[in-house]
Protein backbone atom coordinates (compact mmCIF):
# COMPACT_ATOMS: atom_id res chain seq x y z
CA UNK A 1 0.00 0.00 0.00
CA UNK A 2 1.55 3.51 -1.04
CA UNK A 3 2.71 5.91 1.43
CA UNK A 4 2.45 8.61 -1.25
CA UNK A 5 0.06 10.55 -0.64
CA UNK A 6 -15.09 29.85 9.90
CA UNK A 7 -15.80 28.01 12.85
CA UNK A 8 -18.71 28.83 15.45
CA UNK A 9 -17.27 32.07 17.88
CA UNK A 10 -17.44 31.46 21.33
CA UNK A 11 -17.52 27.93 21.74
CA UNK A 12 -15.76 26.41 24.57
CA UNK A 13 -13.90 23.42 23.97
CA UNK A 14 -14.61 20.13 26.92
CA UNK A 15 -12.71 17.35 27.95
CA UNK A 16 -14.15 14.47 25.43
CA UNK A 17 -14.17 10.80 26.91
CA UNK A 18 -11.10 8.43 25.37
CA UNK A 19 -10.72 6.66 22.66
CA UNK A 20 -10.40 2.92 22.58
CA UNK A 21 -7.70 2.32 20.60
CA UNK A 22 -7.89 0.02 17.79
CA UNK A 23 -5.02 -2.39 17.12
CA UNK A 24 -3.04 -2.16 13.78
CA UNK A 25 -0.15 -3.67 12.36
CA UNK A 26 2.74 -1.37 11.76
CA UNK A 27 2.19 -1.13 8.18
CA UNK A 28 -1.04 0.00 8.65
CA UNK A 29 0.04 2.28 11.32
CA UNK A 30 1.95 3.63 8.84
CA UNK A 31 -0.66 4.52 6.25
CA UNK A 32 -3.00 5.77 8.96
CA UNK A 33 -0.08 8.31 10.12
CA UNK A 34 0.94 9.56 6.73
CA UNK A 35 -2.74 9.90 5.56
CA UNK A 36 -3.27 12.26 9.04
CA UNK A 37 -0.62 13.99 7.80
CA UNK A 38 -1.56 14.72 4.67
CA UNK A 39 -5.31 15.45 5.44
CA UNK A 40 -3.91 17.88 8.49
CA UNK A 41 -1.58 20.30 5.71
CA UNK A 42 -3.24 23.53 4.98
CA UNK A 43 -6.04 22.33 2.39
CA UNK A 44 -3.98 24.11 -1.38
CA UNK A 45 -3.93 22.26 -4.06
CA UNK A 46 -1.19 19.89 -3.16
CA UNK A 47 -3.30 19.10 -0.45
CA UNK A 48 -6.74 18.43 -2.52
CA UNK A 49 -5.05 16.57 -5.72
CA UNK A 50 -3.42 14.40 -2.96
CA UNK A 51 -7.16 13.43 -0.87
CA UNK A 52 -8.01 11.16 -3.93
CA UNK A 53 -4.80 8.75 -3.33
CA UNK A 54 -5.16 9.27 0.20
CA UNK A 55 -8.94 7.85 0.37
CA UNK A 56 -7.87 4.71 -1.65
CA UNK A 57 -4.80 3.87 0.74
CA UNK A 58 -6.60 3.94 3.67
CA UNK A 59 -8.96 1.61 1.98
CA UNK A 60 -8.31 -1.38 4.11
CA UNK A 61 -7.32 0.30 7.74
CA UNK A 62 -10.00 -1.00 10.46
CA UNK A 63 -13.21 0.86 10.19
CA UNK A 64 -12.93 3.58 12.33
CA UNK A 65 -9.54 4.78 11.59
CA UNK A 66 -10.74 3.74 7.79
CA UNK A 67 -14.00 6.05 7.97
CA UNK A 68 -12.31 9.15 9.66
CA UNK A 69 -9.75 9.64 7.32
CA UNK A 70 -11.87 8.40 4.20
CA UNK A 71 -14.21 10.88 5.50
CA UNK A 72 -12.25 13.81 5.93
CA UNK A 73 -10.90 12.87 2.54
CA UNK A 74 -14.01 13.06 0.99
CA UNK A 75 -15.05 16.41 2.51
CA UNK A 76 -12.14 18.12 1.24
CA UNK A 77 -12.75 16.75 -1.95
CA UNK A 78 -16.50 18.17 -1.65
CA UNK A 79 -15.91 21.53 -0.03
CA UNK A 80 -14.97 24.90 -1.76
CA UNK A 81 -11.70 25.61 -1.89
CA UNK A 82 -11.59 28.99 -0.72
CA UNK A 83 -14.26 28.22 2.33
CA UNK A 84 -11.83 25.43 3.72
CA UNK A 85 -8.54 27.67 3.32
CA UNK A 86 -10.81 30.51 5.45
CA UNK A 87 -11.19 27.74 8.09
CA UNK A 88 -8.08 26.36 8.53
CA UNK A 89 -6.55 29.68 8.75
CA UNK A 90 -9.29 30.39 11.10
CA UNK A 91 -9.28 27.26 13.31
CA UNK A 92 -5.70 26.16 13.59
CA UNK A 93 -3.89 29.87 13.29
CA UNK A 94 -6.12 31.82 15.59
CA UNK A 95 -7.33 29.36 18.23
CA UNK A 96 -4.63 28.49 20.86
CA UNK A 97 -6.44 24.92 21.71
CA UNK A 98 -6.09 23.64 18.26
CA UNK A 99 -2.62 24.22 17.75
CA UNK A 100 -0.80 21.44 15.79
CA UNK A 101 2.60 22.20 17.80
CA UNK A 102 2.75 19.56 20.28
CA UNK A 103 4.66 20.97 22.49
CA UNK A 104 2.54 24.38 22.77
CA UNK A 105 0.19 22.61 24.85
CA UNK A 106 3.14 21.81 28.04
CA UNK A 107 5.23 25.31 27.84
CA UNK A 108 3.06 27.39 25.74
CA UNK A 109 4.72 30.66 25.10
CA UNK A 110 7.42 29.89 27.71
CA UNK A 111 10.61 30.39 28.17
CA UNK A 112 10.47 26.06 28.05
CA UNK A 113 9.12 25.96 24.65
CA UNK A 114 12.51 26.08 22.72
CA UNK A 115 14.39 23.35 24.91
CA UNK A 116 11.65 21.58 23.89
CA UNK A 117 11.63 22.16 20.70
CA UNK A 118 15.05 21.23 20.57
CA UNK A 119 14.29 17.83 21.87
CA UNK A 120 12.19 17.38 18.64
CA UNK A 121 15.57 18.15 16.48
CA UNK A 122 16.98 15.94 18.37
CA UNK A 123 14.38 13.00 17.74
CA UNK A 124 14.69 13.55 14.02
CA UNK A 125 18.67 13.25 14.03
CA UNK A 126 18.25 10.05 16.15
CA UNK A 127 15.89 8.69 13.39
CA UNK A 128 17.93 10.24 10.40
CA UNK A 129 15.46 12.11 9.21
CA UNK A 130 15.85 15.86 8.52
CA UNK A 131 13.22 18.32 8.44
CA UNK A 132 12.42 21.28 5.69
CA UNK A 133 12.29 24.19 8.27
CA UNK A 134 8.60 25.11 6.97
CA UNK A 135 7.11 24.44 10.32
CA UNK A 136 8.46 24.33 13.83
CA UNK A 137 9.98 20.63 14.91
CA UNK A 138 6.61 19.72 16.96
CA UNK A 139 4.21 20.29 14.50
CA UNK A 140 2.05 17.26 14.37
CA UNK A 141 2.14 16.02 10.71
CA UNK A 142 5.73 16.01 10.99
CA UNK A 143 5.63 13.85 13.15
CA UNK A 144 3.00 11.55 11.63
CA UNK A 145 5.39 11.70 8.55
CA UNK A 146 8.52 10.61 10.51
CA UNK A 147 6.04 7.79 12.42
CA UNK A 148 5.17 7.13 8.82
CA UNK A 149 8.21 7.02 6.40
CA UNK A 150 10.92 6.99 9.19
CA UNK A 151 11.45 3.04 9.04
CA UNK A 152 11.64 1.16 12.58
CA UNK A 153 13.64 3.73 14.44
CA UNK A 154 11.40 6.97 13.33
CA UNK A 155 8.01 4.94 13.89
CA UNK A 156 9.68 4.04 17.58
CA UNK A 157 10.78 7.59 17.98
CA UNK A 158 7.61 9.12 16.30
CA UNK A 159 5.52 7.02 18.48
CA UNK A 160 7.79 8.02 21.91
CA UNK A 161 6.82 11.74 20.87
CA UNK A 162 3.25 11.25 20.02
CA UNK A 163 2.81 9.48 23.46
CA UNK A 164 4.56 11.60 25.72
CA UNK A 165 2.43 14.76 23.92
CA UNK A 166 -0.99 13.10 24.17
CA UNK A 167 -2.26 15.60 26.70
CA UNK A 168 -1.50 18.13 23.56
CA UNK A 169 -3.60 15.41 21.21
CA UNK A 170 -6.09 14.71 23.00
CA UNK A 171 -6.60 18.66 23.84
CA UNK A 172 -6.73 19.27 20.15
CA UNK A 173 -9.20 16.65 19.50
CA UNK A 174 -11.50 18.31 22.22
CA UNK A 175 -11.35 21.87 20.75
CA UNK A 176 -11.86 21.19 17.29
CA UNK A 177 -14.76 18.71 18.24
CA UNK A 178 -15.91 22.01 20.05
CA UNK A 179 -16.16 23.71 16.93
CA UNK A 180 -17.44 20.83 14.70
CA UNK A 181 -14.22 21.28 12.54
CA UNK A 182 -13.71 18.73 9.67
CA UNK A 183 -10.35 18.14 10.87
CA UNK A 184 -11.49 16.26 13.69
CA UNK A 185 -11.77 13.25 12.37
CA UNK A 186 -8.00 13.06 11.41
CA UNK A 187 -6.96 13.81 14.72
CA UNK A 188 -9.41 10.82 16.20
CA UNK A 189 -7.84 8.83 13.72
CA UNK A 190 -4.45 9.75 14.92
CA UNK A 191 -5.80 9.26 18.56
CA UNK A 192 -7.34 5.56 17.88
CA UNK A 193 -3.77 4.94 16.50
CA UNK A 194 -2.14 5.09 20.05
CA UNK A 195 -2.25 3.62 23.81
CA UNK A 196 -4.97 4.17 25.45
CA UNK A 197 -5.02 7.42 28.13
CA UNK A 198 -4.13 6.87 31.94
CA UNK A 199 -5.12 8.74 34.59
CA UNK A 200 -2.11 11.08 34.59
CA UNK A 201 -2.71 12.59 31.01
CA UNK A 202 -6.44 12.39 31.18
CA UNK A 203 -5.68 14.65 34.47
CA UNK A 204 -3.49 16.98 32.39
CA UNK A 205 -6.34 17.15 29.67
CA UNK A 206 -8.83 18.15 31.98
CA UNK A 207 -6.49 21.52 33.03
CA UNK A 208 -5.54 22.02 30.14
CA UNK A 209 -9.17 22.37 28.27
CA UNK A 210 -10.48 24.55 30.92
CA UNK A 211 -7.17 26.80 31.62
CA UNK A 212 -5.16 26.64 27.71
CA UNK A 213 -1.16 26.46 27.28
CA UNK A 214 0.53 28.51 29.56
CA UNK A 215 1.55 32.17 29.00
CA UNK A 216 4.59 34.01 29.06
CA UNK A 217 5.18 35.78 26.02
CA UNK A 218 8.93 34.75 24.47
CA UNK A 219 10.82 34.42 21.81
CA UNK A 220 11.66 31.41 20.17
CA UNK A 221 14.94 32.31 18.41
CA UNK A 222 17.50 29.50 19.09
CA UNK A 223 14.76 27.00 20.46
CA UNK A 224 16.23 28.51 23.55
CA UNK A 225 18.37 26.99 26.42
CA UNK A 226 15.47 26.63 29.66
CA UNK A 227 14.14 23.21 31.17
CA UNK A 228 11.08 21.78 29.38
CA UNK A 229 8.02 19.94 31.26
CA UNK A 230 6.46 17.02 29.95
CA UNK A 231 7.71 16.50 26.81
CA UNK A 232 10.85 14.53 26.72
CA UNK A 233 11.69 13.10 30.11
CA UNK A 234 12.76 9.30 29.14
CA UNK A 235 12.62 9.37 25.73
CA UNK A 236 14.78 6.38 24.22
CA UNK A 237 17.14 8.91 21.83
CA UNK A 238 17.86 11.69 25.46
């Protein structure tokens, strides 16, 4: 199978109950991640000629995974152009729940954000896999793609990130559930994809839907030199 491939104002995200995750081989764990990927980019043309291919490789993932991402797929396919450009830009830009930098949700705009973010750099040496510099290191389809087309060592590594960031997932899948976004269905499929929540993280979620990422305004030149919180501790490349 081929790897190739304006909301409501004023609505207040909640905590959503978990996911039961659904088991999956690590080839199809693969397509799953790389179709998220693809289905989270900003919705150009790339983006839209790409949905087609997408929707047939996910073709024979487990239903649920299967009918989120054929779903979204489909939508995009379906939608106007310009109206789905207005609210991605809209949701994911302007909204700081339903950010897709993963660790936004732990520092926020903190003086801990760019040690963090140099843990992510770090992650993608470990795997050999080297970034364009488009996005910031945590963004979330990067690291589906590395989970994806990373072999063994970046779906380990991809997988290590995406688990010890799940209080930033699973706030993301709240808030754009909140505002009925399209895009949630890519980030349930993501979710469905990964170990199920303990107690710990589902605590985290919980603050973190009713308070947001923390705030201290910073910059982010350098990824910085501060501690970081939950977001690297025991990773296997540290």
């Amino acid at each position: 199978m081929s790897l190739a491939f304006l909301p409501r104002p004023g609505v207040r995200a909640k905590r959503l109950d978990p996911l039961a995750p659904v088991p999956l081989g690590d080839g199809d764990r693969a397509v799953a991640h790389m179709a998220a990927s693809v289905l989270l980019a900003y919705p150009d043309d790339a983006t839209l000629e790409a949905a087609p291919t997408v929707r047939d490789a996910v073709a024979g993932l487990p239903d649920p995974v299967r009918d989120r991402l054929s779903g979204l797929a489909t939508t995009l396919l379906d939608g106007d152009p310009d109206a789905l450009q207005a609210r991605y830009v809209a949701t994911f830009d302007l909204k700081r729940r339903c950010a897709m930098y993963l660790s936004y949700y732990a520092a926020g705009d903190t003086r801990k954000r760019g040690a963090a973010l140099v843990r992510f750099v770090e992650a993608y040496r470990a795997a050999g896999f080297e970034t364009t510099g488009d996005e910031l290191p945590d963004y979330l389809p990067t690291v589906l793609e590395l989970s994806a087309r990373g072999g063994p060592d970046g779906a380990r590594i991809a997988g290590a990130l995406l688990t010890a960031h799940r209080d930033g997932i699973e706030v993301l899948r709240s808030a754009l559930a909140a505002q009925r976004s399209p895009w949630t269905a890519a980030v349930e499929a993501v979710s469905l994809t990964l170990p199920p929540v303990d107690a710990a993280t589902a605590e985290r979620v919980a603050d973190l839907v009713a308070a947001g990422p923390p705030a201290e305004l910073v910059g982010l030149s350098g990824y910085g030199d501060a501690g970081y919180g939950n977001d690297g501790k025991d990773l296997p490349w540290a």
